[in-house]
Protein backbone atom coordinates (compact mmCIF):
# COMPACT_ATOMS: atom_id res chain seq x y z
CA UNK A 1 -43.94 -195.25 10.45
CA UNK A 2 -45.87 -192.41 12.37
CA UNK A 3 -44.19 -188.70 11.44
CA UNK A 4 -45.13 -185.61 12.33
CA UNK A 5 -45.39 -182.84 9.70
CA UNK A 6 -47.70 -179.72 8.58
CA UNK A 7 -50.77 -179.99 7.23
CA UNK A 8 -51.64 -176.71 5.02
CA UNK A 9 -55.29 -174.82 5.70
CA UNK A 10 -56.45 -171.51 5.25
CA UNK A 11 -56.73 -169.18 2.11
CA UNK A 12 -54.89 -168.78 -1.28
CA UNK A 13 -51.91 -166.45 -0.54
CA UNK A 14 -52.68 -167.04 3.54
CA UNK A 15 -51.48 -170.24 4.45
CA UNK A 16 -51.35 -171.16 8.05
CA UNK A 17 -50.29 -175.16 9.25
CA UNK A 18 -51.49 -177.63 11.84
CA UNK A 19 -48.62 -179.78 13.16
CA UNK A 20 -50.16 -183.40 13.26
CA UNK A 21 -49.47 -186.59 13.76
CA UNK A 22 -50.03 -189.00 10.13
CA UNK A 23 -48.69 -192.36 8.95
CA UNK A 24 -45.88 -191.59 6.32
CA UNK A 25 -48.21 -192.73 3.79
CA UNK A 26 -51.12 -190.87 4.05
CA UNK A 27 -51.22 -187.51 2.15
CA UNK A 28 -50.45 -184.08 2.93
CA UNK A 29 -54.05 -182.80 3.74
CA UNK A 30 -55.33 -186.05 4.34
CA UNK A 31 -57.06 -187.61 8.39
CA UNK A 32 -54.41 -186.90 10.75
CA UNK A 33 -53.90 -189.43 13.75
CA UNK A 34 -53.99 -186.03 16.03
CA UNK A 35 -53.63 -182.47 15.57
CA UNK A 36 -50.49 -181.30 18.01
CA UNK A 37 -50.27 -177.90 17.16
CA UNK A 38 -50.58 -174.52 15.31
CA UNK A 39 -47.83 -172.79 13.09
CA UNK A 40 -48.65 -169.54 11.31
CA UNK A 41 -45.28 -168.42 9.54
CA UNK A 42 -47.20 -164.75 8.53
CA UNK A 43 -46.67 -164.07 12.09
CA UNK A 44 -44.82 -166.53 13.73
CA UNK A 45 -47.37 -167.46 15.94
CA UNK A 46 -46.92 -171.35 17.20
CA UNK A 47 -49.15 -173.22 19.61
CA UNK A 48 -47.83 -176.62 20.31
CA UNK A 49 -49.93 -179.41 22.85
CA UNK A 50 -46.09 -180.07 24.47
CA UNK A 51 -46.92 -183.26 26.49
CA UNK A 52 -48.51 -185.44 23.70
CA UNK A 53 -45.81 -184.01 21.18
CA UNK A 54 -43.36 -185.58 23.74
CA UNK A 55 -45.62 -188.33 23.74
CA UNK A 56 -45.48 -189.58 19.86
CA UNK A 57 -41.83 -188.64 19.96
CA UNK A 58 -41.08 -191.28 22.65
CA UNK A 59 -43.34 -193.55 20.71
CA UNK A 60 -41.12 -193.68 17.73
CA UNK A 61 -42.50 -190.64 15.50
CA UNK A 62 -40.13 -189.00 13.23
CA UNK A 63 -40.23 -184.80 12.98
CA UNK A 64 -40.30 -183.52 9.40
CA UNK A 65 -37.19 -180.83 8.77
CA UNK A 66 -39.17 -177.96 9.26
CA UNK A 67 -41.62 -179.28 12.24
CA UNK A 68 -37.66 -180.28 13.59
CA UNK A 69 -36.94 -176.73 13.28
CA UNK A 70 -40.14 -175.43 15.14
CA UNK A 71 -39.68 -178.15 17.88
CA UNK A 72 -36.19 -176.97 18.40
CA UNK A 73 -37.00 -173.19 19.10
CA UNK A 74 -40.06 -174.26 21.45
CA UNK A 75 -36.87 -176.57 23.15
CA UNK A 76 -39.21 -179.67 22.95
CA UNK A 77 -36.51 -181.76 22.67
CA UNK A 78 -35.05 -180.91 25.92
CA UNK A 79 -38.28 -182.59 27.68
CA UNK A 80 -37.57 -185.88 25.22
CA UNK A 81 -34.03 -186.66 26.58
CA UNK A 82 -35.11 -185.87 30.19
C-alpha cells in the first residue's frame, strides 16, 4: 500500500518535512517513491506539487493524519472528487 506521509530533514531543534510518496513499509527517512511537497510548521510555509498529489490519491494512496490535515487546508481534496 502506497501512503503519503512526512519525511523529517533539517537541524536538531529545526525540523522542516517533505511530503512524499513511500510504500507503508519502508521507513520514515528512508527512498521515497516521489517527493510531493514542502511543510515547514516553524512558519507554516507549505509547497505542495497539486496535480501529482491528486495523482497518487486517485491511484489508491492513503494520507497520513497530519499530511490529511495539510491537504485539507490547501483544499486538495476538492480537485480529488471533481
Amino acid at each position: 500500500m502506497m501512503k503519503l506521509r512526512l519525511k523529517r530533514f533539517g537541524k536538531k531543534f529545526e525540523a522542516s518535512y517533505r511530503i512524499v510518496a513511500v510504500n507503508s513499509t519502508s521507513r520514515r527517512d528512508g527512498r521515497p517513491l516521489a517527493e510531493l511537497g514542502f511543510y515547514n510548521p516553524r512558519t507554516k510555509e507549505t509547497q505542495l506539487d497539486v496535480p501529482a498529489i491528486v495523482d497518487r490519491i486517485k491511484k489508491g494512496a492513503q494520507p497520513t493524519d497530519t499530511v490529511r490535515r495539510i491537504l485539507e487546508k490547501a483544499k486538495v481534496f476538492d480537485l480529488v472528487s471533481a
